[in-house]
PDB file of N, CA and C in Angstrom:
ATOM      1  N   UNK A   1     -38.766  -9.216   0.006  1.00  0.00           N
ATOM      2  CA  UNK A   1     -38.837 -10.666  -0.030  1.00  0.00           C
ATOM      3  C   UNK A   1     -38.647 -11.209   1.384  1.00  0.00           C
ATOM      4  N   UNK A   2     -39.258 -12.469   1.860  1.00  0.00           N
ATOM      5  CA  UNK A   2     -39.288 -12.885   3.014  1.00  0.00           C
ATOM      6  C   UNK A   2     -38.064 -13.713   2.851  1.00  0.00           C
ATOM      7  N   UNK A   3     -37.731 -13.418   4.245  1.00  0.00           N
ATOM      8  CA  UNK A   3     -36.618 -14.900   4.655  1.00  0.00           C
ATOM      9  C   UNK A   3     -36.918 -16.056   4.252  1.00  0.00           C
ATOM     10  N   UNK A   4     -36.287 -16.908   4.070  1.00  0.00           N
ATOM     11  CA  UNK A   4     -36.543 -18.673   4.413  1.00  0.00           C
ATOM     12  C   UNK A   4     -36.521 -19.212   4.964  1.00  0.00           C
ATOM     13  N   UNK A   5     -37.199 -20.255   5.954  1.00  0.00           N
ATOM     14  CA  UNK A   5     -36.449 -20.495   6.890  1.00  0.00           C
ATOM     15  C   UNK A   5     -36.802 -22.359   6.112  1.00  0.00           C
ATOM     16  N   UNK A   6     -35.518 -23.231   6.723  1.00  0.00           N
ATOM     17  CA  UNK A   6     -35.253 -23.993   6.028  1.00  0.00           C
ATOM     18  C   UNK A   6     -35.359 -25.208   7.294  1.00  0.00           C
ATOM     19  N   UNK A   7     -36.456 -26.299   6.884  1.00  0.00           N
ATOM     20  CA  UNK A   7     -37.048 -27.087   7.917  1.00  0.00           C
ATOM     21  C   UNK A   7     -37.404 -28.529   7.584  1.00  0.00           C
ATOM     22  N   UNK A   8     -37.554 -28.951   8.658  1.00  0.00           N
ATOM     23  CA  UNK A   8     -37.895 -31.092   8.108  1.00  0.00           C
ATOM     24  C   UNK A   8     -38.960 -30.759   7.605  1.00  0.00           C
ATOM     25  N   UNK A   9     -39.090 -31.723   6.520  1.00  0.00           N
ATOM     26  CA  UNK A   9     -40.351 -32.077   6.002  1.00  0.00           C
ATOM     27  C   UNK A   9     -41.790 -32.507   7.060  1.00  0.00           C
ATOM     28  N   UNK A  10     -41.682 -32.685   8.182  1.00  0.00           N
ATOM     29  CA  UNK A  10     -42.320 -33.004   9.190  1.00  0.00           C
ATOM     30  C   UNK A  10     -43.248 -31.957   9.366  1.00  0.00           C
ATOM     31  N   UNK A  11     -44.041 -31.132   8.450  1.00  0.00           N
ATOM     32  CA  UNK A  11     -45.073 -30.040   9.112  1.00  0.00           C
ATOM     33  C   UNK A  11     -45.918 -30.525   9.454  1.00  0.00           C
ATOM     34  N   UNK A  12     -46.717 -31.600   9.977  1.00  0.00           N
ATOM     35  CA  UNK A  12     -47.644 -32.146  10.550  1.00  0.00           C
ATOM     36  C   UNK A  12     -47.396 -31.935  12.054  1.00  0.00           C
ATOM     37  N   UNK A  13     -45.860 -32.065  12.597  1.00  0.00           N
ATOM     38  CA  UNK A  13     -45.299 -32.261  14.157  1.00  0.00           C
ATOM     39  C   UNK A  13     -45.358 -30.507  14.308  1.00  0.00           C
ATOM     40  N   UNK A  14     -46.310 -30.707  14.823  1.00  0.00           N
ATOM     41  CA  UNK A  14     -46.532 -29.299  15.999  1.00  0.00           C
ATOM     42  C   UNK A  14     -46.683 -29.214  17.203  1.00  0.00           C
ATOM     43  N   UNK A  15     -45.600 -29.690  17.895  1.00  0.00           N
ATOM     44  CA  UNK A  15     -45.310 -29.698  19.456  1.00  0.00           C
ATOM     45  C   UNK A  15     -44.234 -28.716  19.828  1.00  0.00           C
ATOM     46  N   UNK A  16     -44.520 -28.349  20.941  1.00  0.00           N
ATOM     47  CA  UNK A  16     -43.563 -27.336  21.435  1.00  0.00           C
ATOM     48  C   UNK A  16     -42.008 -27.505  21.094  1.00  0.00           C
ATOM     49  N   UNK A  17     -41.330 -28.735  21.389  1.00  0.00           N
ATOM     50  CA  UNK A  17     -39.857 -29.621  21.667  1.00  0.00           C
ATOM     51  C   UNK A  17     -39.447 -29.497  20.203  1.00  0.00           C
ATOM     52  N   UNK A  18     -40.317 -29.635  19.326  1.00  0.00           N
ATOM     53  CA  UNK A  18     -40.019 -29.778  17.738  1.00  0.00           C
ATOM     54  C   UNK A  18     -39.394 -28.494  17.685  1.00  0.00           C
ATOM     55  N   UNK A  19     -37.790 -28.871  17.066  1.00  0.00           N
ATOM     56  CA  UNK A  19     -37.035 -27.728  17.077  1.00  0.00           C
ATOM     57  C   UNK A  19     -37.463 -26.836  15.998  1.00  0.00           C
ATOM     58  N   UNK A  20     -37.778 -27.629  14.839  1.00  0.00           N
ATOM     59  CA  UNK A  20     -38.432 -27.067  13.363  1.00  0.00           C
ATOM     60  C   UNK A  20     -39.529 -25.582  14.006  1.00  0.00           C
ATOM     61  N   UNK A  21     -40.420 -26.549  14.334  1.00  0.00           N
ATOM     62  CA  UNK A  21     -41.894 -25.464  14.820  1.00  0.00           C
ATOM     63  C   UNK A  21     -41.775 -24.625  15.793  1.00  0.00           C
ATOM     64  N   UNK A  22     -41.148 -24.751  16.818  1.00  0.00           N
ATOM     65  CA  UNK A  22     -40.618 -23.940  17.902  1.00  0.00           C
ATOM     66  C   UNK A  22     -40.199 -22.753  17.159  1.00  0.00           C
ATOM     67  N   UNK A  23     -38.681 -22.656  15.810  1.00  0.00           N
ATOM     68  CA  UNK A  23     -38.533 -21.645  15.538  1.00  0.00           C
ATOM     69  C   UNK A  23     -39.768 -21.334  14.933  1.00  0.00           C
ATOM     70  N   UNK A  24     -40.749 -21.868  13.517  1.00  0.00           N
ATOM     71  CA  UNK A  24     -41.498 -21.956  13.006  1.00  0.00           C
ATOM     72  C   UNK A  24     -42.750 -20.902  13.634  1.00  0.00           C
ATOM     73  N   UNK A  25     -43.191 -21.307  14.726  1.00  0.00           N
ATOM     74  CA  UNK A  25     -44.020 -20.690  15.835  1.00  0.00           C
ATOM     75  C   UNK A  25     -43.725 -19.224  15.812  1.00  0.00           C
ATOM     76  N   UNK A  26     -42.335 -18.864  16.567  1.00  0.00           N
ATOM     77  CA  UNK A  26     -41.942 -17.471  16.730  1.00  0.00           C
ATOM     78  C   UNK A  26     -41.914 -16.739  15.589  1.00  0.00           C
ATOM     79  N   UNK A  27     -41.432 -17.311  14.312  1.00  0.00           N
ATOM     80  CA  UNK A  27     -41.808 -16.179  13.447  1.00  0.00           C
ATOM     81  C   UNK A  27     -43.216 -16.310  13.495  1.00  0.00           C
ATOM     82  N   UNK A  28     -43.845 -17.108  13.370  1.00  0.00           N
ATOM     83  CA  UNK A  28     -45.296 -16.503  13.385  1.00  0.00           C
ATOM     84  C   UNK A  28     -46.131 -15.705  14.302  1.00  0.00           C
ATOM     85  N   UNK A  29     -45.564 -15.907  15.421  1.00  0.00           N
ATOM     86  CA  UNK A  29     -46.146 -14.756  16.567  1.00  0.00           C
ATOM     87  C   UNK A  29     -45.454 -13.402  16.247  1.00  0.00           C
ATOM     88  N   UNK A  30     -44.359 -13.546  15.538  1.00  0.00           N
ATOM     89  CA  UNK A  30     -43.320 -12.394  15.974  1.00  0.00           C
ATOM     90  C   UNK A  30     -43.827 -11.365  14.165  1.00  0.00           C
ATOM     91  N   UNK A  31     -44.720 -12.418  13.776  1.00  0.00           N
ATOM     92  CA  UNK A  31     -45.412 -11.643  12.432  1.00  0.00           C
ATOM     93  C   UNK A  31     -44.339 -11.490  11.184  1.00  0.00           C
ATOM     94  N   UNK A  32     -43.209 -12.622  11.685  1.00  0.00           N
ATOM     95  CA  UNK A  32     -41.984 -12.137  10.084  1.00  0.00           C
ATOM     96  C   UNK A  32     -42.631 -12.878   8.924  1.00  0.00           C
ATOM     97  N   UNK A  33     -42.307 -12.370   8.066  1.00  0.00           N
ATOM     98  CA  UNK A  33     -42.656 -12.937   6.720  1.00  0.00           C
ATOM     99  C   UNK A  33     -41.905 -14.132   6.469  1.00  0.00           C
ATOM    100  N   UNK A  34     -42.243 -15.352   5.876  1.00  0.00           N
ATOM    101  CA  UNK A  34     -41.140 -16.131   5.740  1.00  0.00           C
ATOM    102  C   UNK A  34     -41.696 -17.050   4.486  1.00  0.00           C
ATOM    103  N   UNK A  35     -40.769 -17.781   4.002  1.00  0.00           N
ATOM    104  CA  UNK A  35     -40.908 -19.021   3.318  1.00  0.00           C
ATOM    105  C   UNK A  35     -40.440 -20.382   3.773  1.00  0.00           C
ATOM    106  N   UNK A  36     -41.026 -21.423   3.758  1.00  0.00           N
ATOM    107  CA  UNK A  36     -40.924 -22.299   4.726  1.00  0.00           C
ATOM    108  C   UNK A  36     -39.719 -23.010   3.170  1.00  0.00           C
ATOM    109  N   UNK A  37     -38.949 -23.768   3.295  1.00  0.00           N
ATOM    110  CA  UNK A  37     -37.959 -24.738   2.388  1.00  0.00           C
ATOM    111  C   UNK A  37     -37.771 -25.753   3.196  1.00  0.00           C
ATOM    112  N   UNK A  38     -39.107 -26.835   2.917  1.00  0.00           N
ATOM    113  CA  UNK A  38     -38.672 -28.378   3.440  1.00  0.00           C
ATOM    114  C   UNK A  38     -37.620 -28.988   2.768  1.00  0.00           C
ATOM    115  N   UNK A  39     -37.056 -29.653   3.663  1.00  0.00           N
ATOM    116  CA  UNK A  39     -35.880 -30.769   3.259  1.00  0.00           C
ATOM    117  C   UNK A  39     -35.631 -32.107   3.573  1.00  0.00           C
ATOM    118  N   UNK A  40     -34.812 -32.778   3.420  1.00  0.00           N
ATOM    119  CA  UNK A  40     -34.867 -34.185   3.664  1.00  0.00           C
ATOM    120  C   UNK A  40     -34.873 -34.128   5.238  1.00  0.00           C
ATOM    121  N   UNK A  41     -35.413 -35.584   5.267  1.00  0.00           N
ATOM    122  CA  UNK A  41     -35.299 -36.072   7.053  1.00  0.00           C
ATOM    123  C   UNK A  41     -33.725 -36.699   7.422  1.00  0.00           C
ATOM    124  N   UNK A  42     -33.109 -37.070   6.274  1.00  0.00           N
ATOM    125  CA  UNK A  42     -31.934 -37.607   6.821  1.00  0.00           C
ATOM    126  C   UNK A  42     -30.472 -36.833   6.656  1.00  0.00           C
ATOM    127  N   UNK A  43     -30.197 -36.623   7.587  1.00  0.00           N
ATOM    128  CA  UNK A  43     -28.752 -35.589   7.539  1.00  0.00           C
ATOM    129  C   UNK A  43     -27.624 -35.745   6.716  1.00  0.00           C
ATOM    130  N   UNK A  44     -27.674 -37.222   6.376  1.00  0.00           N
ATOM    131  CA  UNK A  44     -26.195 -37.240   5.030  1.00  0.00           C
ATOM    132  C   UNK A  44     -26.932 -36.726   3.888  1.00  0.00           C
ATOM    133  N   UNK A  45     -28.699 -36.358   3.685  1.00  0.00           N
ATOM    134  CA  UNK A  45     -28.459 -35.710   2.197  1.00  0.00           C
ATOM    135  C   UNK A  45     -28.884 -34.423   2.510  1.00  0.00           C
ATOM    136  N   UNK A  46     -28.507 -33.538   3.606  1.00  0.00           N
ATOM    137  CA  UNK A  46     -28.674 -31.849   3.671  1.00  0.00           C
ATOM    138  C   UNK A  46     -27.443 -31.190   3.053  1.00  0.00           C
ATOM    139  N   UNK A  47     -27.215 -31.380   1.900  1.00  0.00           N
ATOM    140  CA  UNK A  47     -26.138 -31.026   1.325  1.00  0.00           C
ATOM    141  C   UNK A  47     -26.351 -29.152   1.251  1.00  0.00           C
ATOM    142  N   UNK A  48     -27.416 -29.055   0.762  1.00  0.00           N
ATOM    143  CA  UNK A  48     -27.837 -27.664   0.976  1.00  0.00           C
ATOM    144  C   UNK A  48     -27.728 -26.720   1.985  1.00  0.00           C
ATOM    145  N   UNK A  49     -28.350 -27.061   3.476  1.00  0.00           N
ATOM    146  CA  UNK A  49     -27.979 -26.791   4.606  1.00  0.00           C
ATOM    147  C   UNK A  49     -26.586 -26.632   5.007  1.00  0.00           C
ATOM    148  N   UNK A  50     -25.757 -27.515   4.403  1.00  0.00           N
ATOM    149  CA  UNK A  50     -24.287 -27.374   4.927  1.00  0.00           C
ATOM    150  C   UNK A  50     -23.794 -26.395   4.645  1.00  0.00           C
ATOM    151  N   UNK A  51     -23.976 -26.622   3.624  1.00  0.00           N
ATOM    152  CA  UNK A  51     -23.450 -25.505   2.538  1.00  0.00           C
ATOM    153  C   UNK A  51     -23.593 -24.029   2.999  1.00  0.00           C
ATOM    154  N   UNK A  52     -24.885 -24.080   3.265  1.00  0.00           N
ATOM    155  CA  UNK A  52     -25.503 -22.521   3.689  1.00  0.00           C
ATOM    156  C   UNK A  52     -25.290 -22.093   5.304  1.00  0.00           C
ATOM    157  N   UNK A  53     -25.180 -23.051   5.804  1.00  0.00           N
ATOM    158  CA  UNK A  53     -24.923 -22.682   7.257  1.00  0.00           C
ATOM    159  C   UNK A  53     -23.584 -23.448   8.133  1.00  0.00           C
ATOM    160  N   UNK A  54     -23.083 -24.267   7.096  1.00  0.00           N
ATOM    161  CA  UNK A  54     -21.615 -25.184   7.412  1.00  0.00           C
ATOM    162  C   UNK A  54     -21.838 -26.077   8.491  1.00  0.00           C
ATOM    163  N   UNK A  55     -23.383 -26.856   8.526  1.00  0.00           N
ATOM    164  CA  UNK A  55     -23.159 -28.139   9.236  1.00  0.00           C
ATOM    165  C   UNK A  55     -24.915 -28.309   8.783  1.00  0.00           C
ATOM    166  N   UNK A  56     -25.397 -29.484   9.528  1.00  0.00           N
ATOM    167  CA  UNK A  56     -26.144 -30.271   8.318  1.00  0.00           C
ATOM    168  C   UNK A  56     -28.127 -30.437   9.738  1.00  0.00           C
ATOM    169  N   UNK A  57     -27.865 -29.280  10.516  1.00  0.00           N
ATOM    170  CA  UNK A  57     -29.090 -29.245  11.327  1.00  0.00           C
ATOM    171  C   UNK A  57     -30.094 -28.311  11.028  1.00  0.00           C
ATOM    172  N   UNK A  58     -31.559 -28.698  11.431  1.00  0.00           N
ATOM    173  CA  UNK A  58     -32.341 -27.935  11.061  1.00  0.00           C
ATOM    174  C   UNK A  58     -32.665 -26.914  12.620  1.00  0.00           C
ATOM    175  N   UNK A  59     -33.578 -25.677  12.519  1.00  0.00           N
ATOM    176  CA  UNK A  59     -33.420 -25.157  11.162  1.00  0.00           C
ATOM    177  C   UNK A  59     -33.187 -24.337  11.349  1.00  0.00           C
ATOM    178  N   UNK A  60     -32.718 -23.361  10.085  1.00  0.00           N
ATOM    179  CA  UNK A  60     -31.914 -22.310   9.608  1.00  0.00           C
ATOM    180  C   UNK A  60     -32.807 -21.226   8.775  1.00  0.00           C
ATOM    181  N   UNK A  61     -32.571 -20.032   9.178  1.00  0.00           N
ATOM    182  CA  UNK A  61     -32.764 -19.261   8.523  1.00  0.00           C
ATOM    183  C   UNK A  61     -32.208 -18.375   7.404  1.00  0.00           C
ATOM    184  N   UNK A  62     -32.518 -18.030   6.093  1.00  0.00           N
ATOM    185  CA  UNK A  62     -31.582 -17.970   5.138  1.00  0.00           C
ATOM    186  C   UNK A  62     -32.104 -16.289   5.127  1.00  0.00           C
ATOM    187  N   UNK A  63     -31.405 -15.538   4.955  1.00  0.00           N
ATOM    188  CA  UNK A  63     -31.596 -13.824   4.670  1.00  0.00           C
ATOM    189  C   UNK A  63     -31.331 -13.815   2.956  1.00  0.00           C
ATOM    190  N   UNK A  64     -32.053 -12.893   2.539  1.00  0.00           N
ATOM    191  CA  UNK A  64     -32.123 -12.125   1.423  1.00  0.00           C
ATOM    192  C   UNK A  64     -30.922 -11.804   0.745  1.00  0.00           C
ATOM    193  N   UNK A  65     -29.712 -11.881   1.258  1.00  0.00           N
ATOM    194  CA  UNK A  65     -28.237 -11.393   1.124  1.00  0.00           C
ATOM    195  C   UNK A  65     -28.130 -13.472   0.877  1.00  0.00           C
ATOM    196  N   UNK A  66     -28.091 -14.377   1.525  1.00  0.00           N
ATOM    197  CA  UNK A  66     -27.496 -15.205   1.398  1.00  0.00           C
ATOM    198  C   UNK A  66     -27.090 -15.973   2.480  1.00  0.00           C
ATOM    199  N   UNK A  67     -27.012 -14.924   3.313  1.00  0.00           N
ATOM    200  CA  UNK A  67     -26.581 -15.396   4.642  1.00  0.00           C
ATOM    201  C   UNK A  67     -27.027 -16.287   5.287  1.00  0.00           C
ATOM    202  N   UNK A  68     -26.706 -16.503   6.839  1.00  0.00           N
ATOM    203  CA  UNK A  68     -27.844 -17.770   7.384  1.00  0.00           C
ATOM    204  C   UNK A  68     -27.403 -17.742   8.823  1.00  0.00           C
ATOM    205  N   UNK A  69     -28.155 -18.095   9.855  1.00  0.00           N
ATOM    206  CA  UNK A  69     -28.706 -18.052  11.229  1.00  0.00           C
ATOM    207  C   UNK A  69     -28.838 -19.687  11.167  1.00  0.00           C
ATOM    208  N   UNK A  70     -28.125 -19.764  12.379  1.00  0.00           N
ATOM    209  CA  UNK A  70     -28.299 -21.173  13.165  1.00  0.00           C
ATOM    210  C   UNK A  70     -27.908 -21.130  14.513  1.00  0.00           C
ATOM    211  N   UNK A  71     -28.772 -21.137  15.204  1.00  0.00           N
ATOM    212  CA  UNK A  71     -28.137 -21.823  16.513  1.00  0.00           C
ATOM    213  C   UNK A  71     -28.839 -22.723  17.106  1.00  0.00           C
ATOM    214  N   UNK A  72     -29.016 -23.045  18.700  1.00  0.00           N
ATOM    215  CA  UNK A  72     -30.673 -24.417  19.040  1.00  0.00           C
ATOM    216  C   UNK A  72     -31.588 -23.590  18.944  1.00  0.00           C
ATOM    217  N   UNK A  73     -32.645 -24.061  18.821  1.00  0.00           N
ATOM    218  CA  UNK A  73     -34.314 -23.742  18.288  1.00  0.00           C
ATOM    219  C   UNK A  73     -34.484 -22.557  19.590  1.00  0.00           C
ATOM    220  N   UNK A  74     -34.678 -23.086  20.919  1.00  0.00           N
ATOM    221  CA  UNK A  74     -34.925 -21.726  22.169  1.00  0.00           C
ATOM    222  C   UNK A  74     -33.954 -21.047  21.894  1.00  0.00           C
ATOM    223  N   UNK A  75     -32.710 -20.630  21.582  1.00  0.00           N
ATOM    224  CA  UNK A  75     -32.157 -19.577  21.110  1.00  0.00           C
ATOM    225  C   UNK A  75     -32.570 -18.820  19.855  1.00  0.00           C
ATOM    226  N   UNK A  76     -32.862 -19.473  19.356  1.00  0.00           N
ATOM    227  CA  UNK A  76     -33.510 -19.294  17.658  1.00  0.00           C
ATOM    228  C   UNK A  76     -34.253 -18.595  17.919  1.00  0.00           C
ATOM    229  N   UNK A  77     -35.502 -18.807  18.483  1.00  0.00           N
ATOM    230  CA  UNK A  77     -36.827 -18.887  19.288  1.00  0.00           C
ATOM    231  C   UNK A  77     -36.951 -17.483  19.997  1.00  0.00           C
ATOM    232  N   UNK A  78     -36.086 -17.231  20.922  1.00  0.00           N
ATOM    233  CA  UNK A  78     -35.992 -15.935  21.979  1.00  0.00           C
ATOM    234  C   UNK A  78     -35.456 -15.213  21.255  1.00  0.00           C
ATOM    235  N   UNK A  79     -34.707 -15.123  20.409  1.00  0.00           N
ATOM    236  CA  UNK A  79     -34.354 -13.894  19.551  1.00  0.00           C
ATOM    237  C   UNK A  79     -35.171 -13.538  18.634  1.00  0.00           C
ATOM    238  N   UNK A  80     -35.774 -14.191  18.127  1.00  0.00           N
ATOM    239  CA  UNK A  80     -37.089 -13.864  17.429  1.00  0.00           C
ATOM    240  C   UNK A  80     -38.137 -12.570  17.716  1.00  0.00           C
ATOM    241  N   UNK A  81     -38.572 -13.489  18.926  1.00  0.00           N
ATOM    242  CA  UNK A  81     -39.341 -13.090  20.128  1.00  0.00           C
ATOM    243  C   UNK A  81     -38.918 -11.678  20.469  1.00  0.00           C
ATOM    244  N   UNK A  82     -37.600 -11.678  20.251  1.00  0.00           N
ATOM    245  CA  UNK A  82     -37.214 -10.616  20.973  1.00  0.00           C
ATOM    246  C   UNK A  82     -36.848  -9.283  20.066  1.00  0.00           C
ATOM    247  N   UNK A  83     -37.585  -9.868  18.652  1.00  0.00           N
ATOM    248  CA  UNK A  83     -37.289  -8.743  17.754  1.00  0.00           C
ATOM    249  C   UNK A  83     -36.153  -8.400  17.187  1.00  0.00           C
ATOM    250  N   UNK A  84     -35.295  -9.376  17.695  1.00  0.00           N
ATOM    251  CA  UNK A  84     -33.443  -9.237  17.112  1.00  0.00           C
ATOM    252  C   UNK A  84     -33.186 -10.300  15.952  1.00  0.00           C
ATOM    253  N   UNK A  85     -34.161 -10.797  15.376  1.00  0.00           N
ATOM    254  CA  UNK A  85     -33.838 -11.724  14.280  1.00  0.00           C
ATOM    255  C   UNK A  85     -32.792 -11.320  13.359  1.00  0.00           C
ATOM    256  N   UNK A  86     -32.987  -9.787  12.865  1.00  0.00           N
ATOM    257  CA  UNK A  86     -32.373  -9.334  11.734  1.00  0.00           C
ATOM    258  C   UNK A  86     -30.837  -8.781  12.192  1.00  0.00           C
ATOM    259  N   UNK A  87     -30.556  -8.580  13.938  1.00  0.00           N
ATOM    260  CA  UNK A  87     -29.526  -8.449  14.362  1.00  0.00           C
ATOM    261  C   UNK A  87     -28.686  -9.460  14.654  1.00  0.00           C
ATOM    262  N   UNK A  88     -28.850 -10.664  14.193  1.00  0.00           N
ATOM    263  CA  UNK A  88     -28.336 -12.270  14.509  1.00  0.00           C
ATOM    264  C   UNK A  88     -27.108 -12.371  13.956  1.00  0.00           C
ATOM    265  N   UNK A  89     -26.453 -12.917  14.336  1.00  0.00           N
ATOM    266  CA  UNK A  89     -24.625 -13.372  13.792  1.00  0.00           C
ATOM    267  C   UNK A  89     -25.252 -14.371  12.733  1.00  0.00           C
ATOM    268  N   UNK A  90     -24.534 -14.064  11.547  1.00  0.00           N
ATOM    269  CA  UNK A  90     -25.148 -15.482   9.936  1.00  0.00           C
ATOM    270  C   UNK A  90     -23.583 -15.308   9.776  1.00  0.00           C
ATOM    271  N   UNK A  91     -23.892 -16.456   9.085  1.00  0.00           N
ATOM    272  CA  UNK A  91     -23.048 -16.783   8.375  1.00  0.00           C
ATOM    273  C   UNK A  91     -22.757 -16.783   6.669  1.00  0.00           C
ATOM    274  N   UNK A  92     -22.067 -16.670   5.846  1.00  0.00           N
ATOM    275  CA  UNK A  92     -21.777 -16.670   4.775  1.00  0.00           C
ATOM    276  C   UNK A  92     -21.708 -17.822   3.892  1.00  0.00           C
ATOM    277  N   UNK A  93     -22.276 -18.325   3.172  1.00  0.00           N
ATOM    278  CA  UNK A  93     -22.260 -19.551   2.358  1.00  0.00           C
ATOM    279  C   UNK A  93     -20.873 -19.443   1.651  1.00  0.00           C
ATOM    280  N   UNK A  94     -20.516 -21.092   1.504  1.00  0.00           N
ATOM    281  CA  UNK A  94     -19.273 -21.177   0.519  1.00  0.00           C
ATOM    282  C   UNK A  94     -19.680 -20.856  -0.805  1.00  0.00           C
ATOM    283  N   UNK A  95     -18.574 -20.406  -1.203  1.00  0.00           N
ATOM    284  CA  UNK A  95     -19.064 -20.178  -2.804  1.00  0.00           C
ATOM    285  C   UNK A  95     -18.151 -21.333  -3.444  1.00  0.00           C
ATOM    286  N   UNK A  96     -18.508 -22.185  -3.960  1.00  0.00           N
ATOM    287  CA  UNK A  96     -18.599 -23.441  -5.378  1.00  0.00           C
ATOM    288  C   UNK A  96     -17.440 -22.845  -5.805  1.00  0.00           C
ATOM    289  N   UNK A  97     -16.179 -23.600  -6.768  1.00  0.00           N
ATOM    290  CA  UNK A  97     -15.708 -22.991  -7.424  1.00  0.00           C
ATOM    291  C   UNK A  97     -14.873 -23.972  -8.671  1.00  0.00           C
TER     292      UNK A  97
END
């Protein structure tokens, strides 16, 4: 199963600066499999995102385990690139209780 990676609803904005597509881009050069999970544009309702990565920015990548990858987009971006996606520090979602 492919990753997720979890992004603004904005797929029309395909400019370099766009933090979304920037990561967006590298998996696609870098050939990972992914699933794109649009979300809201406004940050008080990324309730999801928080949750999964413990603060409310895009975007994030979600692993197969649960986990999740965040840092800025050119960091995002160069690790990709660099074939270390799957070696990335994630984080652990809260679990509900």
């Amino acid at each position: 199963m492919p990753v997720k990676l979890h992004r603004c609803s904005m797929m029309w904005v395909k400019i370099g600066a766009h933090p979304c597509w920037c990561v967006q881009k590298a998996l696609d050069q870098a050939g990972v499999e992914y699933e794109v999970v649009k979300g809201p544009i406004s940050r008080s309702k990324r309730d999801r995102i928080a949750a999964l990565s413990g603060q409310n920015l895009y975007p994030v990548i979600e692993f197969e385990d649960g986990s999740a990858y965040r840092q800025g987009s050119k960091e995002m971006a160069e690790r990709i690139r660099a074939g270390k996606l799957f070696d990335a520090p994630t984080s652990t979602p809260e679990v509900s209780r």
